[in-house]
Protein backbone atom coordinates (compact mmCIF):
# COMPACT_ATOMS: atom_id res chain seq x y z
CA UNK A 1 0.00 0.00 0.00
CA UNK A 2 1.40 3.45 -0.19
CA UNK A 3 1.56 5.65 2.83
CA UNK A 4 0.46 9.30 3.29
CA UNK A 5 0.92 11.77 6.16
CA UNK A 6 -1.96 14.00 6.39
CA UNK A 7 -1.22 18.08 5.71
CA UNK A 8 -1.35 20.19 8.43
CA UNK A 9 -4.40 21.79 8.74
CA UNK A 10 -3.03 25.93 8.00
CA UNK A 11 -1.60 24.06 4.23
CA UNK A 12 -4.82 22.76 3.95
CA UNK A 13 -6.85 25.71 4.30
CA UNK A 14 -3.78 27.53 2.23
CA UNK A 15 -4.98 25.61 -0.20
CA UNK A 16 -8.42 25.78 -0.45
CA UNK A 17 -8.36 29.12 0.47
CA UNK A 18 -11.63 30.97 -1.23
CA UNK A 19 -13.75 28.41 -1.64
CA UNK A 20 -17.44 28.54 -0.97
CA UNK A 21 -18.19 24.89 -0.89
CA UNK A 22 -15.87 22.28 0.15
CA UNK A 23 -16.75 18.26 -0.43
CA UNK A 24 -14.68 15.63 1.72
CA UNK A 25 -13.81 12.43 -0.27
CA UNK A 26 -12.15 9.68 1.92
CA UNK A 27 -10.28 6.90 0.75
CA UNK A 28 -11.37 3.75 2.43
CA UNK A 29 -8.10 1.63 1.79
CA UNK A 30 -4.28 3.42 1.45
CA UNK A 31 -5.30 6.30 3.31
CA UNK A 32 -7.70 4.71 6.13
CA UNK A 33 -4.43 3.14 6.96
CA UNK A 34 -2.74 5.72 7.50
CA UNK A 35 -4.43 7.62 9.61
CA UNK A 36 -4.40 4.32 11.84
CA UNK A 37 -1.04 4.19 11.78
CA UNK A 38 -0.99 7.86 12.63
CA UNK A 39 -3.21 7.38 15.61
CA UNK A 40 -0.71 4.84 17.23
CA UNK A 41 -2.38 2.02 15.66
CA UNK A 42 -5.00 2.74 18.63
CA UNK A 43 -7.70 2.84 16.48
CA UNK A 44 -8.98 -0.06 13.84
CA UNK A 45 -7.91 0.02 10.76
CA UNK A 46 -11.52 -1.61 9.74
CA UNK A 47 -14.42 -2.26 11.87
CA UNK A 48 -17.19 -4.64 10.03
CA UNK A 49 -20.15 -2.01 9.57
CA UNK A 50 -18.57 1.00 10.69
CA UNK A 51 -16.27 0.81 8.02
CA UNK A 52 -13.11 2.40 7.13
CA UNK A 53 -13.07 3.78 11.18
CA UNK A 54 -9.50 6.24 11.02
CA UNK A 55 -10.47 8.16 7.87
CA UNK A 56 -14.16 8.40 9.03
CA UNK A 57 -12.82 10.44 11.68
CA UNK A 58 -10.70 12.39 10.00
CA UNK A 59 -13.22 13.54 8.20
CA UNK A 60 -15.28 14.25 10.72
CA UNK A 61 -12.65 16.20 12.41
CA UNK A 62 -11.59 18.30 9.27
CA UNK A 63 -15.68 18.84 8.93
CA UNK A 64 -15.60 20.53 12.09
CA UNK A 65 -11.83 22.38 11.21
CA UNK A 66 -13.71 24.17 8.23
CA UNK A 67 -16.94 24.79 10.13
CA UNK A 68 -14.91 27.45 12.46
CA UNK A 69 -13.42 28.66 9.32
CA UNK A 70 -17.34 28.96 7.85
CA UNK A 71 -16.77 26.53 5.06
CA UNK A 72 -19.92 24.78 4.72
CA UNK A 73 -18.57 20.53 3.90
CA UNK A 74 -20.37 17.53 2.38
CA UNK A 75 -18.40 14.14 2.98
CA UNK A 76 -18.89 10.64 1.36
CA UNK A 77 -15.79 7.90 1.90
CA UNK A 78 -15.25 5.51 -0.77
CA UNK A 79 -13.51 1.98 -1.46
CA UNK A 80 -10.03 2.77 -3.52
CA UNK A 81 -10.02 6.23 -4.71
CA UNK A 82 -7.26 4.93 -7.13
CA UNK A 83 -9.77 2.63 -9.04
CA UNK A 84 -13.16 3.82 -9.43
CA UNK A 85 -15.50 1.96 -11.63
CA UNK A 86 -18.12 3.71 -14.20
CA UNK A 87 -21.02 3.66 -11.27
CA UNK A 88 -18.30 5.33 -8.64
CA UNK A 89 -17.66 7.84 -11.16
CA UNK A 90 -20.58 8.72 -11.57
CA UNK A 91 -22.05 9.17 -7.36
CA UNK A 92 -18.58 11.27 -7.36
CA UNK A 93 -19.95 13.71 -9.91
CA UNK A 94 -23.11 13.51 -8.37
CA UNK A 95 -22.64 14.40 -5.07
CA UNK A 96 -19.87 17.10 -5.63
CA UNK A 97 -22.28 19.24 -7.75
CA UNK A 98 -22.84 21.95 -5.83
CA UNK A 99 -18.92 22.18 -4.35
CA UNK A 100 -16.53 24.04 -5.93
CA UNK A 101 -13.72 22.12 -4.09
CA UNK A 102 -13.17 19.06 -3.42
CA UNK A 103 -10.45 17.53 -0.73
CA UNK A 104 -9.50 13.73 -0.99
CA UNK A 105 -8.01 11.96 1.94
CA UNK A 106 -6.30 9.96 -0.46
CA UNK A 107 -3.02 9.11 -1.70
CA UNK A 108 -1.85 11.35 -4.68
CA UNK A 109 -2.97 8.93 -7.21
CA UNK A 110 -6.54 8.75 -5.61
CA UNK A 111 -6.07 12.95 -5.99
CA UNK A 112 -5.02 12.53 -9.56
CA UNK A 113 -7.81 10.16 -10.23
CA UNK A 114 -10.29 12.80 -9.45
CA UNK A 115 -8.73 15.73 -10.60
CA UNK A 116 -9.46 13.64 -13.99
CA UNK A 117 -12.97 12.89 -13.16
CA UNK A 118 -14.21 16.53 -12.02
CA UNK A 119 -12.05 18.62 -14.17
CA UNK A 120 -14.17 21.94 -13.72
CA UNK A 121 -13.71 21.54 -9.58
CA UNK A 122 -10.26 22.29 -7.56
CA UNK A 123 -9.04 18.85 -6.26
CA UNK A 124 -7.03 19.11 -3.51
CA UNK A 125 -5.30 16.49 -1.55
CA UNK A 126 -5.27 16.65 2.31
CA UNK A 127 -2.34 13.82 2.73
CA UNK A 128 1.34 14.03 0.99
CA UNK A 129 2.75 10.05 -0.25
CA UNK A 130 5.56 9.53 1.96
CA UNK A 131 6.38 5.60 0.34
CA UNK A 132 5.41 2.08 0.68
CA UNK A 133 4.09 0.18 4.15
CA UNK A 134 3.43 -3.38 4.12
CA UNK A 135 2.33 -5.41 7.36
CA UNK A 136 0.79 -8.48 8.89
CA UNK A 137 -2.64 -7.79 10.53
CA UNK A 138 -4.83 -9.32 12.94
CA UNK A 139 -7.98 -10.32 12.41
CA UNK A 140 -10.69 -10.79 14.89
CA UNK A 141 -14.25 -10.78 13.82
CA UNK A 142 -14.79 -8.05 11.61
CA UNK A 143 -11.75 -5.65 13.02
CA UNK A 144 -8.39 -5.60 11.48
CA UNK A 145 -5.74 -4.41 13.35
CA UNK A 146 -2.16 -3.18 13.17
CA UNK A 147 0.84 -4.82 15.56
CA UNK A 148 3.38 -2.42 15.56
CA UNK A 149 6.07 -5.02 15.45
CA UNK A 150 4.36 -6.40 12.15
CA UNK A 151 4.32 -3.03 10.16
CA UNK A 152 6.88 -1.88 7.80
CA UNK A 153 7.07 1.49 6.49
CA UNK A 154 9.76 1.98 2.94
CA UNK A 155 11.17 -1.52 4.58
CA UNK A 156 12.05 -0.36 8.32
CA UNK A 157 10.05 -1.56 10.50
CA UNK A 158 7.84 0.34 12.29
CA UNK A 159 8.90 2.25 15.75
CA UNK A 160 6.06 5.10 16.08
């Protein structure tokens, strides 16, 4: 997978400085995973119904960031930014109609992949690619979990 370290939050707004309208789009897989691993692995990485738990909160986090800056945000987080099928394409043009910018919590090629899809919008991503992270997880029900000692980031194991 590749793994992303989230902006800080003055870059962010840098960026999407001026606009009116901003819509959240979370990447379930690459990113979800690391914002786990940026929580200390605390968190699931994926909980059964609740989904894709670490960027979900993000998200709801960065809702709130913009809501003191009085930037009205819609939010929808998706399975693999990086490979969207006709039928994905088309709910992502759907619901970021009315938004002139949209912010994925994606890696850059889940950014580039929309930047293709919504070419009259500014596409923005909130997380900067940082390399590769490979690891064992556990399992237990529906919940998959990071060990720390079973995580590999660019090939060095993990410390955090």
């Amino acid at each position: 997978m590749i793994y992303s370290e989230p902006k800080s939050d003055e870059a962010l707004l840098g960026e999407i400085a001026g606009s009116k309208k901003v819509f959240l789009l979370g990447c379930s897989l690459c990113a979800n995973f690391s914002y786990c691993i940026r929580d200390g692995l605390e968190s699931p990485a994926w909980a059964g119904l609740k989904g894709a738990v670490s960027v979900k909160k993000e998200v709801g986090r960065l809702k709130h960031v913009l809501a003191e800056h009085g930037v009205p945000a819609g939010s929808v987080t998706m399975l693999a930014l990086c490979l969207l099928t006709k039928e994905k394409r088309l709910k992502v043009i759907r619901k970021t109609d009315e938004y002139d910018t949209v912010v994925t919590l994606s890696c850059e090629i889940g950014r580039q992949n929309l930047a293709d899809i919504l070419e009259d919008k500014r596409v923005v991503g909130a997380m900067t690619n940082k390399g590769f992270m490979r690891a064992i997880v556990d399992k237990d029900g529906l919940t998959y979990r990071f060990e720390k000692d079973r995580l590999w980031i660019n090939n060095k194991q993990y410390s955090g």
